[in-house]
N, C-alpha and C. Protein backbone atom coordinates (compact mmCIF):
# COMPACT_ATOMS: atom_id res chain seq x y z
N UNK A 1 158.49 120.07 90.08
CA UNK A 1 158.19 118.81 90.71
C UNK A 1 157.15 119.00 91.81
N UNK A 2 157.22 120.02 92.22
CA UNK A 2 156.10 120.57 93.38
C UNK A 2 155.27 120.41 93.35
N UNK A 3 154.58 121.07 91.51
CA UNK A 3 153.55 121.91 91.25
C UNK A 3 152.98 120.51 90.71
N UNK A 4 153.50 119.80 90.47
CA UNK A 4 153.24 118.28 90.06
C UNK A 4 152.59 117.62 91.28
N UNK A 5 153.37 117.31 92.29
CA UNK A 5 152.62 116.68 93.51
C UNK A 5 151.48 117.17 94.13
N UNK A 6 151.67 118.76 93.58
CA UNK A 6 150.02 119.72 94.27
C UNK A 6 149.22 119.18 93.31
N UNK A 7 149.11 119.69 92.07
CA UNK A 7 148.14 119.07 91.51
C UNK A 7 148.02 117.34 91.33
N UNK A 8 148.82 116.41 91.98
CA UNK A 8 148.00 115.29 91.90
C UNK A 8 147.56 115.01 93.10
N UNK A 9 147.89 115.85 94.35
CA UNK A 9 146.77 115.75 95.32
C UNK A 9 145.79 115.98 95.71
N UNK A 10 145.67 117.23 94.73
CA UNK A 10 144.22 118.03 94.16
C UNK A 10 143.65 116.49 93.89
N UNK A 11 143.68 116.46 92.31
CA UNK A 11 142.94 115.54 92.22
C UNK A 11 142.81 114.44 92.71
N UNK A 12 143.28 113.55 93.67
CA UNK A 12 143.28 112.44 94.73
C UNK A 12 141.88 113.39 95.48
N UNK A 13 142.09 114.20 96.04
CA UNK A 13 141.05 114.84 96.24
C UNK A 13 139.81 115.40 96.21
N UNK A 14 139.91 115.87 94.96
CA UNK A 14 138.51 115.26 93.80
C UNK A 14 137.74 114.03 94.09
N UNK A 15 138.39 113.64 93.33
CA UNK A 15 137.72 112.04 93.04
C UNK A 15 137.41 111.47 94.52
N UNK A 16 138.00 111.29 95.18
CA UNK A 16 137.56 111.20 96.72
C UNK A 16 136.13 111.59 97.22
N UNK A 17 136.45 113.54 96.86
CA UNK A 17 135.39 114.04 97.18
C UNK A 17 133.87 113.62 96.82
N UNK A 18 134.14 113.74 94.97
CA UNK A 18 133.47 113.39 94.56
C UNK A 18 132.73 111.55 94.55
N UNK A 19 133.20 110.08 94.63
CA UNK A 19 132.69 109.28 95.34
C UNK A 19 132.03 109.36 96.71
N UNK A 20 132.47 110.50 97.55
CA UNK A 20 131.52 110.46 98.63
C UNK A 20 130.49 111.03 98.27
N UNK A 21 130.06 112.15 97.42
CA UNK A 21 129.43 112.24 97.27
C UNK A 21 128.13 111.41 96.40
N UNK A 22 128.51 111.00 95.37
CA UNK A 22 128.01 109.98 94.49
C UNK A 22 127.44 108.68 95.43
N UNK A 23 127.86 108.26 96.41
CA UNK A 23 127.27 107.57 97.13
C UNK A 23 126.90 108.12 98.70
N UNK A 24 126.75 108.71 99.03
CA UNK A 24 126.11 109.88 99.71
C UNK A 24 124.60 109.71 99.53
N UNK A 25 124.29 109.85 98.16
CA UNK A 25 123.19 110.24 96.82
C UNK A 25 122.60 108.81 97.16
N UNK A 26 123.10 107.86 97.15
CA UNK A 26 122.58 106.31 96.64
C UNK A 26 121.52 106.09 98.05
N UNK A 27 120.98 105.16 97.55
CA UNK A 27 119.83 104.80 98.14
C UNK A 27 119.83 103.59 98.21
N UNK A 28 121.02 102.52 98.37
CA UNK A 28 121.21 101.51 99.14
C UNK A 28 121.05 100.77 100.30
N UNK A 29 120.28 99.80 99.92
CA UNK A 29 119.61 99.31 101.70
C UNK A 29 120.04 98.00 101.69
N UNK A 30 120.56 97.83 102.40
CA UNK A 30 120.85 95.81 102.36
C UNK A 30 119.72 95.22 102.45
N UNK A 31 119.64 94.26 101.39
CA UNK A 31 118.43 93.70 100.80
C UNK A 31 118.06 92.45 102.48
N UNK A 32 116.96 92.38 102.35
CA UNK A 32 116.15 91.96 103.50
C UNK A 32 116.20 90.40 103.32
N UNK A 33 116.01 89.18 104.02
CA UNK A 33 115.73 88.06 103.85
C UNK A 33 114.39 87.52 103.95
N UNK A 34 113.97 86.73 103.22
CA UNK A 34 112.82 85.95 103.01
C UNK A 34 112.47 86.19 104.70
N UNK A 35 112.95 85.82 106.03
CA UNK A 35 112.47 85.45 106.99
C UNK A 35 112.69 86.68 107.86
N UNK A 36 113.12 87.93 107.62
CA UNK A 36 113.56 88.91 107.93
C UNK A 36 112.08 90.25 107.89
N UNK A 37 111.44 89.34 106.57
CA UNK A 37 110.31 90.08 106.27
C UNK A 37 109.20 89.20 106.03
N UNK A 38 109.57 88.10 107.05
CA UNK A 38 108.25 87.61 107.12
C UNK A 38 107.26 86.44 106.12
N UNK A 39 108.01 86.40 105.22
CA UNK A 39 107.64 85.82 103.95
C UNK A 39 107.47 84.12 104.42
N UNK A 40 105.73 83.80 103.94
CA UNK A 40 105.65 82.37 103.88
C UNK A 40 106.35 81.36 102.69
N UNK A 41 106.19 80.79 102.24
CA UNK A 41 106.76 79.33 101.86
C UNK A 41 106.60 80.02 100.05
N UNK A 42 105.42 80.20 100.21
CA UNK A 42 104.27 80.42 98.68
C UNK A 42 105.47 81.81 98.62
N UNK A 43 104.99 82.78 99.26
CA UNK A 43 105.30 84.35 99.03
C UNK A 43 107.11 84.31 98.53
N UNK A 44 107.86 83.53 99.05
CA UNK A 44 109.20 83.40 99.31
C UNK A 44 109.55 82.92 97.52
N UNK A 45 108.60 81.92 97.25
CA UNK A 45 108.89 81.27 95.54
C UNK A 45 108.59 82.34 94.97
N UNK A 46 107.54 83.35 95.26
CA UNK A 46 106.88 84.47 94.06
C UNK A 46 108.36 85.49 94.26
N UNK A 47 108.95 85.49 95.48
CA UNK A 47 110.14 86.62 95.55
C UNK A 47 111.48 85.76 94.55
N UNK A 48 111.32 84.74 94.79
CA UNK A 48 112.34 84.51 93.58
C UNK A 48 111.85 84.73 91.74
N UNK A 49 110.38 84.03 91.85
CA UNK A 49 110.34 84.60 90.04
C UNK A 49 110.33 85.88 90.46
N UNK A 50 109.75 87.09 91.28
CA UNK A 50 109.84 88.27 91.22
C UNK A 50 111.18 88.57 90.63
N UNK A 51 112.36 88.19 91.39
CA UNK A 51 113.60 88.28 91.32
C UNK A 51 114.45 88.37 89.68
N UNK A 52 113.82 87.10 89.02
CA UNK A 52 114.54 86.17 87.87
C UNK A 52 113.64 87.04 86.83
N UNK A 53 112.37 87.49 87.19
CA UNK A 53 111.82 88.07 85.54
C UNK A 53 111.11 89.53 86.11
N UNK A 54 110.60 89.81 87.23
CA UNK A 54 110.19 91.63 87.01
C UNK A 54 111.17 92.28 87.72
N UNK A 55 112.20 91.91 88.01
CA UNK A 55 113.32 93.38 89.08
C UNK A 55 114.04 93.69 87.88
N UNK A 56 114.22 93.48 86.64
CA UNK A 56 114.68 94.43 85.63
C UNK A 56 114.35 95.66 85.35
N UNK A 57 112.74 95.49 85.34
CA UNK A 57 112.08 96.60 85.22
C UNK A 57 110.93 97.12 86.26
N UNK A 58 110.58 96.39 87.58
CA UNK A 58 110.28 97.07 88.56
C UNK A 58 110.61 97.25 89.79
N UNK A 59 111.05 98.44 90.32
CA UNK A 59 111.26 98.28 91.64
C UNK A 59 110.76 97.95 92.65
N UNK A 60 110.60 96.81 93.49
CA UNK A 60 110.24 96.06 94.65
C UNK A 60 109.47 96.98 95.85
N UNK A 61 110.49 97.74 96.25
CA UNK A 61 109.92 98.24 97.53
C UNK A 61 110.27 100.50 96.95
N UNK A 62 109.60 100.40 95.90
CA UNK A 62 109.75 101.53 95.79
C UNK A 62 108.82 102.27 94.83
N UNK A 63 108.05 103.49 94.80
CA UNK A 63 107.23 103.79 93.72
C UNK A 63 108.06 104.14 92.52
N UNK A 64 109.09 104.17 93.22
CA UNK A 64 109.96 104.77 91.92
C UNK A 64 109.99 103.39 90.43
N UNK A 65 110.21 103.60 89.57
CA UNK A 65 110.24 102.87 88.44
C UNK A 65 111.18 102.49 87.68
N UNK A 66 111.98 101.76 86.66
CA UNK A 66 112.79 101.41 85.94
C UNK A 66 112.51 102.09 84.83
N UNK A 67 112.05 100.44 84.07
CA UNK A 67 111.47 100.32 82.60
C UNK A 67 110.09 100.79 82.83
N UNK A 68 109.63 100.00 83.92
CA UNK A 68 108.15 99.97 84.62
C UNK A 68 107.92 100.54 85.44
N UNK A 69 106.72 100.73 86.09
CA UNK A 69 106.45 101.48 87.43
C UNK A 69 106.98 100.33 88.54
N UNK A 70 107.07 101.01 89.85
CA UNK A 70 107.43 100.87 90.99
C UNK A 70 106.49 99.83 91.37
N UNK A 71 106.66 98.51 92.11
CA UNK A 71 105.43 98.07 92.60
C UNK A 71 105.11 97.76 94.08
N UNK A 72 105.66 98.96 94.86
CA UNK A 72 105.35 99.20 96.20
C UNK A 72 104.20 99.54 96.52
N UNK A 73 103.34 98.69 97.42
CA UNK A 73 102.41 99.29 97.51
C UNK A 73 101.08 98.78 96.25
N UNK A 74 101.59 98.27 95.46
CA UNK A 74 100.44 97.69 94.32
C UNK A 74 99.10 97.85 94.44
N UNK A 75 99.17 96.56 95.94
CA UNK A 75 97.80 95.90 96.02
C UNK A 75 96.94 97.08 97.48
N UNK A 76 97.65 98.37 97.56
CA UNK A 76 97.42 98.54 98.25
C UNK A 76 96.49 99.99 97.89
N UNK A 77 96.47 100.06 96.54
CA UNK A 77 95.59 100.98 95.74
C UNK A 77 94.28 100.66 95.06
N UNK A 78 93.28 101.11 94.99
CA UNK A 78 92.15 100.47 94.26
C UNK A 78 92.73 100.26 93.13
N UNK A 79 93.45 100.83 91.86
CA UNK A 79 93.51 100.81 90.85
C UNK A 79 95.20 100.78 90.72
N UNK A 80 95.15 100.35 89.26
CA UNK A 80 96.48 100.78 88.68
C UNK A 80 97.50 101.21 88.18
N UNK A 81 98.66 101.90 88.94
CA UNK A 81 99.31 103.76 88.91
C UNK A 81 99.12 104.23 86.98
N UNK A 82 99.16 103.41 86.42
CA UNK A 82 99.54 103.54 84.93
C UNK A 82 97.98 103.61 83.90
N UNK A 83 97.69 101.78 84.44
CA UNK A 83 96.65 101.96 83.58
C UNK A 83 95.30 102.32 83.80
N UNK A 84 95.42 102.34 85.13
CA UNK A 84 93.80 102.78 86.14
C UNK A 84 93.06 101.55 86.01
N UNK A 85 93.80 100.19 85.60
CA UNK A 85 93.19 99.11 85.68
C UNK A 85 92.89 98.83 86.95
N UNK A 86 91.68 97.86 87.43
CA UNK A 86 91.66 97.36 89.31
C UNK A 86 93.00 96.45 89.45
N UNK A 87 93.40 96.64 90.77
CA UNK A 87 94.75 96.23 91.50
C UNK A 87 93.65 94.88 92.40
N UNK A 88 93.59 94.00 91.54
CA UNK A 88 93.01 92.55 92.55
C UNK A 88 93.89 91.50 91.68
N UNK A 89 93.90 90.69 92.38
CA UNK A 89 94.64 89.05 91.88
C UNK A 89 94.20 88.95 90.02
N UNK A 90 93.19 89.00 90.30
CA UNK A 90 92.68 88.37 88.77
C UNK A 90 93.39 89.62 87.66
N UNK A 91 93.60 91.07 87.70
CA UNK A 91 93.84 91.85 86.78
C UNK A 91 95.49 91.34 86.33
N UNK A 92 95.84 91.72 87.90
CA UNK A 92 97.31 91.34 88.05
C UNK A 92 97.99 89.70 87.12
N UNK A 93 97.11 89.25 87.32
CA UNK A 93 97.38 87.47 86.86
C UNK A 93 97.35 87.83 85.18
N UNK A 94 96.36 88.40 84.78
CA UNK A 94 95.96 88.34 83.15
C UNK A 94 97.48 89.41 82.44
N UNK A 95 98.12 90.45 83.50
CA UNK A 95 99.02 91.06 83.03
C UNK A 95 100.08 90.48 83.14
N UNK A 96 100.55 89.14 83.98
CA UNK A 96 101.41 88.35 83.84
C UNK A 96 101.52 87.95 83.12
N UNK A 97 100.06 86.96 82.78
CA UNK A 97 100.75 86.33 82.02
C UNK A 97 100.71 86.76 80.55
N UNK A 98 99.70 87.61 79.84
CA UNK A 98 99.85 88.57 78.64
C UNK A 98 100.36 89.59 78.66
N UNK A 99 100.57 90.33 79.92
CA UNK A 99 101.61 91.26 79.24
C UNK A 99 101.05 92.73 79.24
N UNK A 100 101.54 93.95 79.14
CA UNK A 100 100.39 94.88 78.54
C UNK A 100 101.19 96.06 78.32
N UNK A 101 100.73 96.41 77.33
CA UNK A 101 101.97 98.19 76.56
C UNK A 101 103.32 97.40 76.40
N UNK A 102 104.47 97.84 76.95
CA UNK A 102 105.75 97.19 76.63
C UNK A 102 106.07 96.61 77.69
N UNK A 103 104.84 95.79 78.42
CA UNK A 103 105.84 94.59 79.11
C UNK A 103 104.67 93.22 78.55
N UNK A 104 106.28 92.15 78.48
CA UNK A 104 105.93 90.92 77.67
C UNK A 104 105.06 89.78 78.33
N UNK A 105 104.60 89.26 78.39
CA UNK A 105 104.04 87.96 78.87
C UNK A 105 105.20 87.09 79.39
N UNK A 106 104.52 86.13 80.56
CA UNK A 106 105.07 85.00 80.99
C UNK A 106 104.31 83.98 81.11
N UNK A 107 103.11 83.94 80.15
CA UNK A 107 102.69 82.37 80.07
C UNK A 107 103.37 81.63 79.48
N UNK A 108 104.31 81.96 78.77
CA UNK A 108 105.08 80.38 78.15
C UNK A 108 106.08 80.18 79.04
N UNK A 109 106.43 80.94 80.30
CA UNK A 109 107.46 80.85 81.32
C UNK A 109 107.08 80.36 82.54
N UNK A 110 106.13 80.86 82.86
CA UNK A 110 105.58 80.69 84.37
C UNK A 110 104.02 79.55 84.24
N UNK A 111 104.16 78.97 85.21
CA UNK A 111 102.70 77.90 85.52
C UNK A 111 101.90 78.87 86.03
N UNK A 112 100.57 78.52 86.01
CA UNK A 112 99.96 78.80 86.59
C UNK A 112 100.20 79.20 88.62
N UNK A 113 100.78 78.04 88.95
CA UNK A 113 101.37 78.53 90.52
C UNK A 113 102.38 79.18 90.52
N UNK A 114 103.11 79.14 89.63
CA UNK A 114 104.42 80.18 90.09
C UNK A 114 103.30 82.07 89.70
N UNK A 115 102.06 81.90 89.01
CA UNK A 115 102.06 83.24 88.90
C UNK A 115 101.31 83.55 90.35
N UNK A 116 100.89 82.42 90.76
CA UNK A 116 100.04 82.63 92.17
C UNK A 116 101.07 83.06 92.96
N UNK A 117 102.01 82.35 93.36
CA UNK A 117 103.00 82.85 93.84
C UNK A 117 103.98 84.20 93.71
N UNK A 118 103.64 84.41 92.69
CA UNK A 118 104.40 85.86 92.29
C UNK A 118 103.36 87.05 92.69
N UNK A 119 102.29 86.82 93.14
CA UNK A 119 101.45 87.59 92.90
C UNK A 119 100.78 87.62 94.79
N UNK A 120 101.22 86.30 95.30
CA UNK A 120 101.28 86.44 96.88
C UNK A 120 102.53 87.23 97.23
N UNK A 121 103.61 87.44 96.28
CA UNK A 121 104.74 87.74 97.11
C UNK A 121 104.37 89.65 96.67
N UNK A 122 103.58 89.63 95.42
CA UNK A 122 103.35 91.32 95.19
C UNK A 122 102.35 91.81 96.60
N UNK A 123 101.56 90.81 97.02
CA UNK A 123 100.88 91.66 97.95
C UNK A 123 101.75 91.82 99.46
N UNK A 124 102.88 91.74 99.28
CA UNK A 124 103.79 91.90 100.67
C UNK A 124 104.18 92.89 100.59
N UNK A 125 104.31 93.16 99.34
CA UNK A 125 104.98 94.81 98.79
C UNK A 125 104.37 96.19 99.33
């Protein structure tokens, strides 16, 4: 009965250990507010489509990547990390809304202003 209670405090122990560690590791930041970071009216709508159609596959405030590359920092490179395309409004807009390698288009989703807007809220990044 002993050798029973040792080993299930072992493992209570474990697993313990191990969740601290596992989140230890994580890279969790409490997500910021529209007004927290500054965001105008325009930039604030592009953080919601940002939200609803590219945070699947890109990370916001990070180079790191998903599906996609990271888009920290975007507009803040001559070119683009992947395709060495130019990083200006107009490249960015034509890859919205067509798409390019394996990511899909959002012209049958997005207006024309919501991509303006998505694309004011990428240059905050």
């Amino acid at each position: 009965m002993n050798f029973l209670k040792l080993i299930s405090l072992c493992l209570r122990v474990s697993v313990v250990t191990l969740a601290l560690l596992v989140l230890a590791g994580c890279e969790v930041e409490r997500r910021k507010s529209d007004a927290e970071l500054g965001l105008n009216p325009q930039q604030a709508a592009g953080r919601q489509l940002y939200d609803n159609y590219c945070d699947r596959c890109h990370e916001p405030y990070s180079s790191r990547g998903k599906k996609g590359p990271g888009l920290k920092g975007v507009f803040k490179q001559q070119y683009l990390s992947l395709s060495g395309l130019p990083a200006n409004d107009e490249r960015m807009s034509d890859i919205i809304k067509h798409g390019r390698a394996k990511m899909e288009g959002f012209s049958q989703v997005m207006t024309d202003q919501q991509i303006q807007d998505l694309i004011a809220y990428l240059h905050t990044l």
